[in-house]
Structures are given as structure tokens and as C-alpha cells.
N, C-alpha and C. Protein backbone atom coordinates (compact mmCIF):
# COMPACT_ATOMS: atom_id res chain seq x y z
N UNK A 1 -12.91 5.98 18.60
CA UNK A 1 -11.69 5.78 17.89
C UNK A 1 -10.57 5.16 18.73
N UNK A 2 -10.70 4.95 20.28
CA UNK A 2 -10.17 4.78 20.70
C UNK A 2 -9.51 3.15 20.36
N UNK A 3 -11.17 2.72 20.22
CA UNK A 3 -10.32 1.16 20.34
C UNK A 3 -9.99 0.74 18.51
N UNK A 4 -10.18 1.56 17.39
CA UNK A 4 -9.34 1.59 16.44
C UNK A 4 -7.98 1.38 16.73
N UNK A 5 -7.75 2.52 16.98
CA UNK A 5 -6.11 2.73 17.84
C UNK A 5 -5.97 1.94 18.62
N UNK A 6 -6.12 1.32 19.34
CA UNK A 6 -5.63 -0.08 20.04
C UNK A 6 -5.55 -0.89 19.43
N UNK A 7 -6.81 -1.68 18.62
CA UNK A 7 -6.28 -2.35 17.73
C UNK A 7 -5.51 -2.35 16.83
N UNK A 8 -5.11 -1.78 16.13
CA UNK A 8 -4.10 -1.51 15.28
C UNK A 8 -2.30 -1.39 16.11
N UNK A 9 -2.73 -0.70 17.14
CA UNK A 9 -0.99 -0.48 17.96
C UNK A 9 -0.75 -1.56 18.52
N UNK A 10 -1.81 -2.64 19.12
CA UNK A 10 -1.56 -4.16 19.39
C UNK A 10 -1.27 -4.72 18.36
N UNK A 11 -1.70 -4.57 17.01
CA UNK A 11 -1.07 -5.44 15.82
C UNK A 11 0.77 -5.44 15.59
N UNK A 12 0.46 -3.71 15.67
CA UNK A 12 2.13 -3.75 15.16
C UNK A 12 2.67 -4.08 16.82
N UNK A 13 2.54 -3.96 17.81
CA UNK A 13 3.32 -4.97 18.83
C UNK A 13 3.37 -6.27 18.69
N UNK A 14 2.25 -6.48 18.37
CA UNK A 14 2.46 -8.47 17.93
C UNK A 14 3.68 -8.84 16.67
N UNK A 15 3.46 -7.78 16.15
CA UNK A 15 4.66 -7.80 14.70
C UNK A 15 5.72 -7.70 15.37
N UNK A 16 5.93 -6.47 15.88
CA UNK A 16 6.99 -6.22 16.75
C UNK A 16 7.58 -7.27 17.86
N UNK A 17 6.90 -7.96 18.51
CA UNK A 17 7.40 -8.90 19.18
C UNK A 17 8.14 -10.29 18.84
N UNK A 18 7.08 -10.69 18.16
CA UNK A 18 7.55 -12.06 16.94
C UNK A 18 8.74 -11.44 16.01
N UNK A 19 8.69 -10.42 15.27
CA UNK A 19 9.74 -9.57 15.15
C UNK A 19 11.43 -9.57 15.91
N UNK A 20 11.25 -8.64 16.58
CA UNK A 20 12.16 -8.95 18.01
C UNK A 20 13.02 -9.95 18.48
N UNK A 21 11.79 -11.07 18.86
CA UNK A 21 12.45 -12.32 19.05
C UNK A 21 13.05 -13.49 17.93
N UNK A 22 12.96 -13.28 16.99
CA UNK A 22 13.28 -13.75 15.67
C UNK A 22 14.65 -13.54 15.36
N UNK A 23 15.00 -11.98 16.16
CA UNK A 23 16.44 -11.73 15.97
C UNK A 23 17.27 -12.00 16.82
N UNK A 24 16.64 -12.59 18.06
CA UNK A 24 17.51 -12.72 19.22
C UNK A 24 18.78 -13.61 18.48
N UNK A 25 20.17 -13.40 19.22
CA UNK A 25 21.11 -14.07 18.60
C UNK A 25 21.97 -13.80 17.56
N UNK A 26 21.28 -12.65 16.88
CA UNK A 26 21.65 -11.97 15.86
C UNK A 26 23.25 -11.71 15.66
N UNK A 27 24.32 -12.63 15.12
CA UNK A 27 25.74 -11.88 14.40
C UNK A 27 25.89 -11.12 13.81
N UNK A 28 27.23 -10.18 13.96
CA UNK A 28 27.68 -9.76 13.47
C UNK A 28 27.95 -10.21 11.76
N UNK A 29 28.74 -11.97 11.58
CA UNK A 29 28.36 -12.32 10.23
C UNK A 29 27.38 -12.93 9.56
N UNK A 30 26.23 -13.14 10.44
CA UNK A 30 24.67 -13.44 10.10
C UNK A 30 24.28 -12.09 9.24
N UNK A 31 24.75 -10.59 10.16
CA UNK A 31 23.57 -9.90 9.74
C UNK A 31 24.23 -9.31 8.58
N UNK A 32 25.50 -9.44 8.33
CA UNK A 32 25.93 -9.00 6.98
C UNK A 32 26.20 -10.19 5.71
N UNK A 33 25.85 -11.73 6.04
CA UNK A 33 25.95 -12.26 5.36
C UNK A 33 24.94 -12.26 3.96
N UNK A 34 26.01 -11.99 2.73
CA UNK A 34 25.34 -12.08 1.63
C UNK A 34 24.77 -13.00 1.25
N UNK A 35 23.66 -13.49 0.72
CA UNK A 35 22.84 -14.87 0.46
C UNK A 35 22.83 -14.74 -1.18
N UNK A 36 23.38 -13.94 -2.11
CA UNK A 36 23.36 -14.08 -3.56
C UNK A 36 24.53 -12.65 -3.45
N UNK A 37 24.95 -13.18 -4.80
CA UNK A 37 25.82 -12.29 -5.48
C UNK A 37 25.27 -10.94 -5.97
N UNK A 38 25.90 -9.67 -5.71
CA UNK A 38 25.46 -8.55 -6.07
C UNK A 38 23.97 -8.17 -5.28
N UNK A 39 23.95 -8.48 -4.01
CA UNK A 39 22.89 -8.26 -3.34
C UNK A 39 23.16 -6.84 -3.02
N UNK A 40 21.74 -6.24 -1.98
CA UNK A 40 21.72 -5.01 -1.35
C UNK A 40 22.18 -5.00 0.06
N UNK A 41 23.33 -4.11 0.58
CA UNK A 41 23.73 -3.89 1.61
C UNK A 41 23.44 -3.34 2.45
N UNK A 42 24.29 -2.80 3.66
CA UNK A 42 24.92 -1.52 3.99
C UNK A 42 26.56 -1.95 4.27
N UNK A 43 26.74 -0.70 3.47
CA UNK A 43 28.63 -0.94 3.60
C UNK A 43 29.09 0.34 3.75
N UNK A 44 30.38 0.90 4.51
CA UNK A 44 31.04 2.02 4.93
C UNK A 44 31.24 2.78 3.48
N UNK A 45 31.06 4.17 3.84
CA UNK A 45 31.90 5.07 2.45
C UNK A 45 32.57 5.47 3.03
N UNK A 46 33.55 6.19 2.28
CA UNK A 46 35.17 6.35 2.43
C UNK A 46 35.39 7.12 3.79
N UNK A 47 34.74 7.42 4.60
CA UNK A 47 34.72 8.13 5.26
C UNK A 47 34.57 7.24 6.75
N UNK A 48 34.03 6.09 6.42
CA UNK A 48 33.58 5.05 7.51
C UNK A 48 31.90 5.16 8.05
N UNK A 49 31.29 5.88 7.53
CA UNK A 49 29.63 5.84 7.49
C UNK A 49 29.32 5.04 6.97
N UNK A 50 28.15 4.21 7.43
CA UNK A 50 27.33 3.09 6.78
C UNK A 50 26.23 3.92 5.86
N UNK A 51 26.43 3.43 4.74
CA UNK A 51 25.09 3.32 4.00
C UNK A 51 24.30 2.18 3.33
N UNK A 52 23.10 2.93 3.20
CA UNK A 52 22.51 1.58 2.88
C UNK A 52 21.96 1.51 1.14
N UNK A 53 22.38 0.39 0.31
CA UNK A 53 22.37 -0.04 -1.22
C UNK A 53 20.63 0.76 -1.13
N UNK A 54 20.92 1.06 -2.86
CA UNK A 54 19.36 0.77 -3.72
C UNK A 54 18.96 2.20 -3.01
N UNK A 55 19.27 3.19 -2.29
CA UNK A 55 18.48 3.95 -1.20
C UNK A 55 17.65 3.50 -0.25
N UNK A 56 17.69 2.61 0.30
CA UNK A 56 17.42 2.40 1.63
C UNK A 56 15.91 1.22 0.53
N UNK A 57 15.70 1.51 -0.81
CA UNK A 57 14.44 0.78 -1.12
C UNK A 57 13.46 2.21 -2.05
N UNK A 58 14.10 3.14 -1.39
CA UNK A 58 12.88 4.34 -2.22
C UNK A 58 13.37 4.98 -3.61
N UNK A 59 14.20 4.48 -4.03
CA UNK A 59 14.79 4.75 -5.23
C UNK A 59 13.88 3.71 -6.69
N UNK A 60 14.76 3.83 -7.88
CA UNK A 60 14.11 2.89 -8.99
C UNK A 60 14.99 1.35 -8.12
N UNK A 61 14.32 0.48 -8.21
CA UNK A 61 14.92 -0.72 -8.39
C UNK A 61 15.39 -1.66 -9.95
N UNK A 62 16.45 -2.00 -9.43
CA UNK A 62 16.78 -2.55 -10.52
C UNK A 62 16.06 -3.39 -11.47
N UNK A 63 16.05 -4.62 -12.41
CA UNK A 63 15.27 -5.54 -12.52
C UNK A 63 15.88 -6.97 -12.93
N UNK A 64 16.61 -7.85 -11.91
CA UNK A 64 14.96 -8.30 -11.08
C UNK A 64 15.75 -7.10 -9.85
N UNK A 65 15.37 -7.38 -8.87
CA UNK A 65 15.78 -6.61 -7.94
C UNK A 65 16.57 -7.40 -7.08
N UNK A 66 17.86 -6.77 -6.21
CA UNK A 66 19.12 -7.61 -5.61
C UNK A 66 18.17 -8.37 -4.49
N UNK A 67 18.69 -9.42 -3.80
CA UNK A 67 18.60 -10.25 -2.78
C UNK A 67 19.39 -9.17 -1.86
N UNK A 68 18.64 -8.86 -0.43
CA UNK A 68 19.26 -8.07 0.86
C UNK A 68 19.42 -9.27 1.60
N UNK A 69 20.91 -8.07 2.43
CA UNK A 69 21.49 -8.68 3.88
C UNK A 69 20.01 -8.44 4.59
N UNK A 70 20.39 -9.34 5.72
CA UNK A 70 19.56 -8.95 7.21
C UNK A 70 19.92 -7.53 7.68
N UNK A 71 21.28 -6.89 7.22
CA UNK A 71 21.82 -5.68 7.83
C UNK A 71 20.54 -4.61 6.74
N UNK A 72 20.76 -4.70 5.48
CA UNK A 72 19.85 -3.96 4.70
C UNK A 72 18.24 -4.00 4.91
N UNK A 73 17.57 -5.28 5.33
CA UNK A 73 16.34 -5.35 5.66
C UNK A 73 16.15 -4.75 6.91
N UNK A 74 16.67 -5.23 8.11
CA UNK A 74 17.06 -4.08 9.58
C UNK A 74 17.10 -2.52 8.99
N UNK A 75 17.67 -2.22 8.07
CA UNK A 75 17.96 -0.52 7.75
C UNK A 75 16.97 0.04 7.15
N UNK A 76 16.18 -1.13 5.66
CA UNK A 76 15.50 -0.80 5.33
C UNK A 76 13.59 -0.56 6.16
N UNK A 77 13.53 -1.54 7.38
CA UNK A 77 12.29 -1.34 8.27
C UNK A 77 12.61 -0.50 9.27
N UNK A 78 14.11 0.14 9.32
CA UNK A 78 14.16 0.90 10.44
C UNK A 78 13.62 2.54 9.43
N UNK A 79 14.70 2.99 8.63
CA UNK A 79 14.61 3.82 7.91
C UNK A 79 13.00 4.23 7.34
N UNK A 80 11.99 2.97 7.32
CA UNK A 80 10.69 3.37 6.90
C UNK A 80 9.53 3.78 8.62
N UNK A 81 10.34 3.39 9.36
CA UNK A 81 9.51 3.66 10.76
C UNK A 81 9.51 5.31 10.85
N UNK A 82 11.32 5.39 10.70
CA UNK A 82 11.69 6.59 10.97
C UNK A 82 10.98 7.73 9.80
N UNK A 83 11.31 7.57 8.37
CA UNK A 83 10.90 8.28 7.68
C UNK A 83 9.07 8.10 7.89
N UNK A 84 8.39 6.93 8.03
CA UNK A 84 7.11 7.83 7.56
C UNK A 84 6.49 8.45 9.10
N UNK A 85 7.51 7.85 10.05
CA UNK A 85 6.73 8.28 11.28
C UNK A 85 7.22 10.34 11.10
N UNK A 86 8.87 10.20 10.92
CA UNK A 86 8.47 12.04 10.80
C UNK A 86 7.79 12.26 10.08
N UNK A 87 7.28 12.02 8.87
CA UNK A 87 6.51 12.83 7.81
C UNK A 87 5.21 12.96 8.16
N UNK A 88 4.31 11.30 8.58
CA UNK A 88 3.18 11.83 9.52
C UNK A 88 2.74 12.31 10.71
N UNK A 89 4.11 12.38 11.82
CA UNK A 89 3.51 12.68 13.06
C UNK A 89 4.16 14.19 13.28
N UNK A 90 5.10 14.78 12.14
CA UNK A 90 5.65 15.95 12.42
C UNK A 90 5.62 16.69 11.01
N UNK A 91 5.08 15.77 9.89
CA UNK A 91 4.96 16.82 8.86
C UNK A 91 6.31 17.53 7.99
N UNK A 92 7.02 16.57 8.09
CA UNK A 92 8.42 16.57 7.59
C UNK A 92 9.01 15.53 6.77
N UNK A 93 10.18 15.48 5.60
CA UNK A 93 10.44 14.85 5.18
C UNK A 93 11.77 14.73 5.84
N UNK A 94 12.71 13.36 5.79
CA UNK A 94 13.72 13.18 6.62
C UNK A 94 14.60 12.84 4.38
N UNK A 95 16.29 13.05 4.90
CA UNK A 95 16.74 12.36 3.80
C UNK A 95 17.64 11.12 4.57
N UNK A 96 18.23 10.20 3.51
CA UNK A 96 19.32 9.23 3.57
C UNK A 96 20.51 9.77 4.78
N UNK A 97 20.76 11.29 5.02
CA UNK A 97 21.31 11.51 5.59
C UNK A 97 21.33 11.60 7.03
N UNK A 98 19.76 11.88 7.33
CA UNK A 98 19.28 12.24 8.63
C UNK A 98 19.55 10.80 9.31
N UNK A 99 19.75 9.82 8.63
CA UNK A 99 19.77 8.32 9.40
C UNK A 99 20.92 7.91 9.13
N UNK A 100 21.40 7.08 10.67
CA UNK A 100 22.44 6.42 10.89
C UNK A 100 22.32 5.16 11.11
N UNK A 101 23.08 4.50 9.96
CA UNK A 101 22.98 3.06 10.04
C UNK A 101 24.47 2.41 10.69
N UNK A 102 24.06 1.31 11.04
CA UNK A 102 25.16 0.63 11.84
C UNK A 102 25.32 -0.68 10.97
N UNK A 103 27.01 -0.89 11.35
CA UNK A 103 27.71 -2.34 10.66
C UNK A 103 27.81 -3.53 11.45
N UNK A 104 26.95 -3.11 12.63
CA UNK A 104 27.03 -4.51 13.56
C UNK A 104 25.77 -4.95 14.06
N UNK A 105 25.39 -6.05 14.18
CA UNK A 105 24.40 -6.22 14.65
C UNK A 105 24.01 -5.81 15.45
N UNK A 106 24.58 -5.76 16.99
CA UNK A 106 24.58 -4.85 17.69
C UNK A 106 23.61 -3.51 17.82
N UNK A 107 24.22 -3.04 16.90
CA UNK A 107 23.91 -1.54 16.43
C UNK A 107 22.75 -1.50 15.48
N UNK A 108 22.28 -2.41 14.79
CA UNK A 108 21.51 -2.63 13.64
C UNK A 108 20.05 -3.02 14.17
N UNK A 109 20.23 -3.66 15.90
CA UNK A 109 19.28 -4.00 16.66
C UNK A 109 18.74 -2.64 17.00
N UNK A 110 19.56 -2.10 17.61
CA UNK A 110 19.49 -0.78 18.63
C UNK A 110 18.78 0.36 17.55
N UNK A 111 19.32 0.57 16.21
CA UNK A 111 18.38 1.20 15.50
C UNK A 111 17.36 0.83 14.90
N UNK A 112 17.10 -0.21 14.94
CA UNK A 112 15.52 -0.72 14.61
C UNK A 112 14.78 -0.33 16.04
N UNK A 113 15.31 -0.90 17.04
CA UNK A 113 14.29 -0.32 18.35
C UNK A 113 13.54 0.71 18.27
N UNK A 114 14.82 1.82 18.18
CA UNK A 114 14.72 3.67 18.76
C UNK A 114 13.63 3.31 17.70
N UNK A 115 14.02 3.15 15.95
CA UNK A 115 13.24 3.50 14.55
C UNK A 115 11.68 3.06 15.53
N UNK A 116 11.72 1.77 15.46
CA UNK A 116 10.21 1.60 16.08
C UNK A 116 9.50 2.29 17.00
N UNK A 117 9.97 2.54 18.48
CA UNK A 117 9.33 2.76 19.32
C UNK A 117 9.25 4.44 19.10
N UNK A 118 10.33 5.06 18.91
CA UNK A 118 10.19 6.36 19.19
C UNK A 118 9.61 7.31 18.00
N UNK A 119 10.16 6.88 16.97
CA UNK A 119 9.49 7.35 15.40
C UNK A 119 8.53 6.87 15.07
N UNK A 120 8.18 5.77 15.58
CA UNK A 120 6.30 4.95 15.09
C UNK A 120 6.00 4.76 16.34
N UNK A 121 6.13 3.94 16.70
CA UNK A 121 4.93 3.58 17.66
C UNK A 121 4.62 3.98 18.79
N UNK A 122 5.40 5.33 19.61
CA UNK A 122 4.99 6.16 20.58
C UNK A 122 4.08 7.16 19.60
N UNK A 123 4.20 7.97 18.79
CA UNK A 123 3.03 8.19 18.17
C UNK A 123 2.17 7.97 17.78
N UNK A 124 2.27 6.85 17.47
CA UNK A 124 0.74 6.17 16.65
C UNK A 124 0.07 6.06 17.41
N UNK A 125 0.48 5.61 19.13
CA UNK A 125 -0.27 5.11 20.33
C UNK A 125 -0.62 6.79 20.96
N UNK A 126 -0.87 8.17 20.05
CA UNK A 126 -1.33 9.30 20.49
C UNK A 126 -2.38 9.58 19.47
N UNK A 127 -2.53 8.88 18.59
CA UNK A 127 -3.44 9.07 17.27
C UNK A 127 -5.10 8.79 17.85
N UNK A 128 -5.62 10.48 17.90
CA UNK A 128 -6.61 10.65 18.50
C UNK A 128 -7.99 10.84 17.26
N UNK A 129 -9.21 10.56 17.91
CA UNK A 129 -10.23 10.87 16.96
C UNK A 129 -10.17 10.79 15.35
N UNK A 130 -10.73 11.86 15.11
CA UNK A 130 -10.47 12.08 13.61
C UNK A 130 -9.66 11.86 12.96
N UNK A 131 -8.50 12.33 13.70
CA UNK A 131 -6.92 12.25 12.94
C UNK A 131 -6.83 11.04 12.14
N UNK A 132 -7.48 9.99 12.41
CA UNK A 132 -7.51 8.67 11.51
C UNK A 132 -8.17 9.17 10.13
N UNK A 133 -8.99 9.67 10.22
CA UNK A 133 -9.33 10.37 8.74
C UNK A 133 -9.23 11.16 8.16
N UNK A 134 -8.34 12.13 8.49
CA UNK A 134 -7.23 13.47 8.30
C UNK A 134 -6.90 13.02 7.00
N UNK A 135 -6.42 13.64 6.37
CA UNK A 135 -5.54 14.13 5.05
C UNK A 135 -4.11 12.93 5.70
N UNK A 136 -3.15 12.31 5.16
CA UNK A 136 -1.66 12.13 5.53
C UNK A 136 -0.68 13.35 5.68
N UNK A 137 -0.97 14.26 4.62
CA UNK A 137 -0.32 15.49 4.87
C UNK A 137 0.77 15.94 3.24
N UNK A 138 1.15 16.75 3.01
CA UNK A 138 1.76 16.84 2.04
C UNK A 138 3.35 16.31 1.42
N UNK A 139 3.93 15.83 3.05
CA UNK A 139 4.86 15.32 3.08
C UNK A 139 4.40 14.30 2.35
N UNK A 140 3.79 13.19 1.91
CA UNK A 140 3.31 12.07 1.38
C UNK A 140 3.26 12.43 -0.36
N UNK A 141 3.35 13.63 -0.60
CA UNK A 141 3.26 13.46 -2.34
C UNK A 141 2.50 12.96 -2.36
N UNK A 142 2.08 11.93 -3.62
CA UNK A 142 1.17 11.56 -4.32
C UNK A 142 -0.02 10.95 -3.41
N UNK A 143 0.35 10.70 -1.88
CA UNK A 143 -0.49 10.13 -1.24
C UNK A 143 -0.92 11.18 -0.33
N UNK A 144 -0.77 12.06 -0.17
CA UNK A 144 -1.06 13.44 0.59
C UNK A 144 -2.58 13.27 0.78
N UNK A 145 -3.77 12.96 0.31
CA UNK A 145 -4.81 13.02 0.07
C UNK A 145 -5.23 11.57 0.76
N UNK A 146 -4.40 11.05 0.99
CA UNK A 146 -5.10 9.31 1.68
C UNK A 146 -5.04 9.54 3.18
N UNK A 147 -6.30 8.87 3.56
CA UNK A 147 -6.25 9.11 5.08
C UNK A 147 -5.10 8.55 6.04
N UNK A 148 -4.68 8.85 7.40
CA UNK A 148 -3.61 8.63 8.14
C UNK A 148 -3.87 7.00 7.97
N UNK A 149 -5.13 6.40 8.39
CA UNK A 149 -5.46 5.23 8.36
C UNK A 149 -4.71 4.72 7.39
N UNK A 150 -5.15 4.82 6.44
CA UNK A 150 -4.34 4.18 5.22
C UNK A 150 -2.73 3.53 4.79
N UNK A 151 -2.22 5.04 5.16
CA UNK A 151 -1.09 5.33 5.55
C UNK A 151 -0.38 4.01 6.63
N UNK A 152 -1.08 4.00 7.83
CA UNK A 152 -0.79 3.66 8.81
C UNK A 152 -0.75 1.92 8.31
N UNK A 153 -2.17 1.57 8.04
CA UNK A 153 -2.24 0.11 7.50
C UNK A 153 -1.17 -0.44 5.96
N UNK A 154 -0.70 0.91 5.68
CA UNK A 154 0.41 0.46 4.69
C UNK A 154 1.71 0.45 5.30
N UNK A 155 2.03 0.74 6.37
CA UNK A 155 3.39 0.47 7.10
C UNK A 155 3.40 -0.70 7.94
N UNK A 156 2.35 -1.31 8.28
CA UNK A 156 1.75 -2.46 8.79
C UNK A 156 2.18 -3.08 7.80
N UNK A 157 1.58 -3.24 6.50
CA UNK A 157 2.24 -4.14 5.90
C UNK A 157 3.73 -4.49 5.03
N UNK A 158 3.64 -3.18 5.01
CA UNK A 158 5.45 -3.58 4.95
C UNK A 158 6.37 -4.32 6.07
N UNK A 159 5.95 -3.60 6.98
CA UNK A 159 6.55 -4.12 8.43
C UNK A 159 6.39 -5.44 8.33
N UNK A 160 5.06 -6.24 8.50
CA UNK A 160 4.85 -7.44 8.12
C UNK A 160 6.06 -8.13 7.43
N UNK A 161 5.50 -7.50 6.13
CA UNK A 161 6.19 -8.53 5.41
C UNK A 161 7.41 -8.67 4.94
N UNK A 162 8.36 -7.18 5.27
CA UNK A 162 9.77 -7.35 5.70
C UNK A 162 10.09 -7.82 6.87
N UNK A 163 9.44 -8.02 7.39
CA UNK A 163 9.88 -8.99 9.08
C UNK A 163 9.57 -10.09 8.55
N UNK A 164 8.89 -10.97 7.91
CA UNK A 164 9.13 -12.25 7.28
C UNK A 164 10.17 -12.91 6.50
N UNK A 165 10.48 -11.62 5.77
CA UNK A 165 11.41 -11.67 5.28
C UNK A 165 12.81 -12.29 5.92
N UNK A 166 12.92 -11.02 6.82
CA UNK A 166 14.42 -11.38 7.69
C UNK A 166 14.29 -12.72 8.44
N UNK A 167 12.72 -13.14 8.42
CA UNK A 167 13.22 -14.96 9.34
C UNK A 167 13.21 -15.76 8.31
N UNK A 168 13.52 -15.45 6.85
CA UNK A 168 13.38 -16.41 5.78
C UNK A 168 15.08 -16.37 5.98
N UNK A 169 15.54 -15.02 5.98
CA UNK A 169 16.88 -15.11 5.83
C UNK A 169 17.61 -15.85 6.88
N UNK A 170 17.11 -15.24 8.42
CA UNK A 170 17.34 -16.17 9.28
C UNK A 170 17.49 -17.69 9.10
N UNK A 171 16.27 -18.30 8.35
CA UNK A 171 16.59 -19.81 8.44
C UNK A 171 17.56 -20.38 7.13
N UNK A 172 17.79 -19.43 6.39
CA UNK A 172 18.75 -19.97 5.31
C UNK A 172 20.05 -19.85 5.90
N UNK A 173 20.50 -19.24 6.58
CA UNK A 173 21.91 -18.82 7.26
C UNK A 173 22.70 -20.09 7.43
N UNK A 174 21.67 -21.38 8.63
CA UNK A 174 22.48 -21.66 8.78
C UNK A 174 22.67 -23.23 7.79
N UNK A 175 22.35 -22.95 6.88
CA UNK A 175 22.33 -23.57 5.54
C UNK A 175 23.47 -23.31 4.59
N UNK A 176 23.55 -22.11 4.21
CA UNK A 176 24.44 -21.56 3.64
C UNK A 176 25.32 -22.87 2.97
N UNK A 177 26.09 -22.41 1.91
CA UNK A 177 26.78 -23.21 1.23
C UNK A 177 28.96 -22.92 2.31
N UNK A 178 28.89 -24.11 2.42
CA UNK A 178 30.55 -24.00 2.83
C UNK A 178 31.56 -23.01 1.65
N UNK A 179 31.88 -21.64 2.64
CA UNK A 179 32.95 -21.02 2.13
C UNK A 179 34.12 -21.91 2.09
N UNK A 180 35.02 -21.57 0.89
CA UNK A 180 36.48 -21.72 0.81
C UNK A 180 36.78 -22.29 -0.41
């Protein structure tokens, strides 16, 4: 099982890297720039906490569904590292609250990191033997019964393909239509 687990923790580093460097450069009004009207955010509540639109993504979506900032796609792949990494590597559910999102790029970098490395992928890179064919656990609801594997290759592809995402947004940026 070992080299399962390698392969797979080299995938999401390759994601992770191309990832990564995709954002180098990253603004402050890049990563909050809206690309359509009535898109999904993160914006301060009254209090000055960032939150993030739609629930982070785990809520009903609208229909069609809003166009996200780079700040909301950053929140939304950080927030899914973090949430499914506690639920499978500690057997816990996290809420909207347990996570802190940031209004700067800056900050929006720095919590995608920690989200990655310390909530996914220092665990995953401990995922021994069997455990790949374990139960997910009950934290998972309806998926409680699907193996970790599964699990695991479905955060792969989100990851994926919300990191494509943000370099689609990336290259529209500097396109954008002239404000004023």
C-alpha cells in the first residue's frame, strides 16, 4: 500500500505545485476582483470577519450558480482540505465557523497553505495499509460507507478542478473590461 500512497500524495503535490505557482503574484484587487455581477465572495460581516458566499459551496446552490472571486475559490479549496481532512483523519465535523478566511491575498495564500499541508496532506502522507479500504467514517453521512480511497480520489478532483479554475480566472483578469 505503500506505493498507493505515494502515488496518489505525488499527484496532489503536482496539483499543488502547478497550483501554487499559478498564484504567484497574486493582488489584493486580482483576488477580490468580481468577473460577473452578483458573483460568490468573501466579504466582512458587521463585525469585520470574512465570510465566505453560498457556504463556502456546501449549501443548495442557486440556479445557474454565481461566478466566484479567486478570494472565494482560495476559501472554497482551502475550507474543503480543512473540512474533509478533519472529518477523515480525526473523525470530526468542522462548521463555517471553525474557519478563518482572509480579505487579502496575502492571507488567502497563507490559508490555503496551512488548509493543504497541515489538514490534507501531512495526513494523507500517514495513510497506512488497509486504511485505504476502511469505511470514510460517519462524519461523511451519506458517504460513510465509501472507502477512504474514494474519498481521497474525490478531493483530488475537486482540487483539480478548482485549481483550474482559479488560472481561468487568473487569465481573464488581465482582460477585464475598463472600469469607470
Amino acid at each position: 500500500m505503500p506505493r498507493l500512497r505515494d502515488s496518489i500524495a505525488r499527484t496532489f503535490d503536482e496539483v499543488w505545485q502547478r497550483t501554487r505557482s499559478r498564484l504567484d503574484g497574486l493582488t489584493d484587487d486580482e483576488y477580490l476582483w468580481e468577473p460577473a455581477p452578483d458573483g460568490w465572495t468573501l466579504r466582512p460581516d458587521s463585525g469585520g470577519r470574512w465570510q465566505i458566499d453560498g457556504e463556502g459551496g456546501g449549501g443548495p446552490a442557486p440556479d445557474p450558480v454565481p461566478i466566484p472571486t479567486i478570494a472565494w475559490r482560495i476559501g472554497h479549496v482551502g475550507l474543503m482540505f480543512t473540512d474533509f481532512g478533519t472529518r477523515l483523519f480525526h473523525g470530526r465535523n468542522i462548521t463555517l465557523d471553525d474557519v478563518e478566511f482572509s480579505g487579502t491575498a496575502a492571507g488567502g495564500l497563507e490559508f490555503l497553505e496551512t488548509a493543504y499541508r497541515v489538514h490534507w496532506r501531512e495526513p494523507l502522507g500517514a495513510i497506512t495499509g488497509e486504511r485505504w479500504w476502511d469505511p470514510s467514517g460517519p462524519a461523511f453521512f451519506g458517504y460513510a460507507g465509501h472507502p477512504v480511497l474514494d474519498t481521497v480520489l474525490h478531493v483530488l478532483d475537486e482540487f483539480t478542478h478548482h485549481a483550474a479554475e482559479l488560472g481561468v480566472l487568473r487569465d481573464l483578469y488581465p482582460h477585464r473590461p475598463p472600469t469607470g
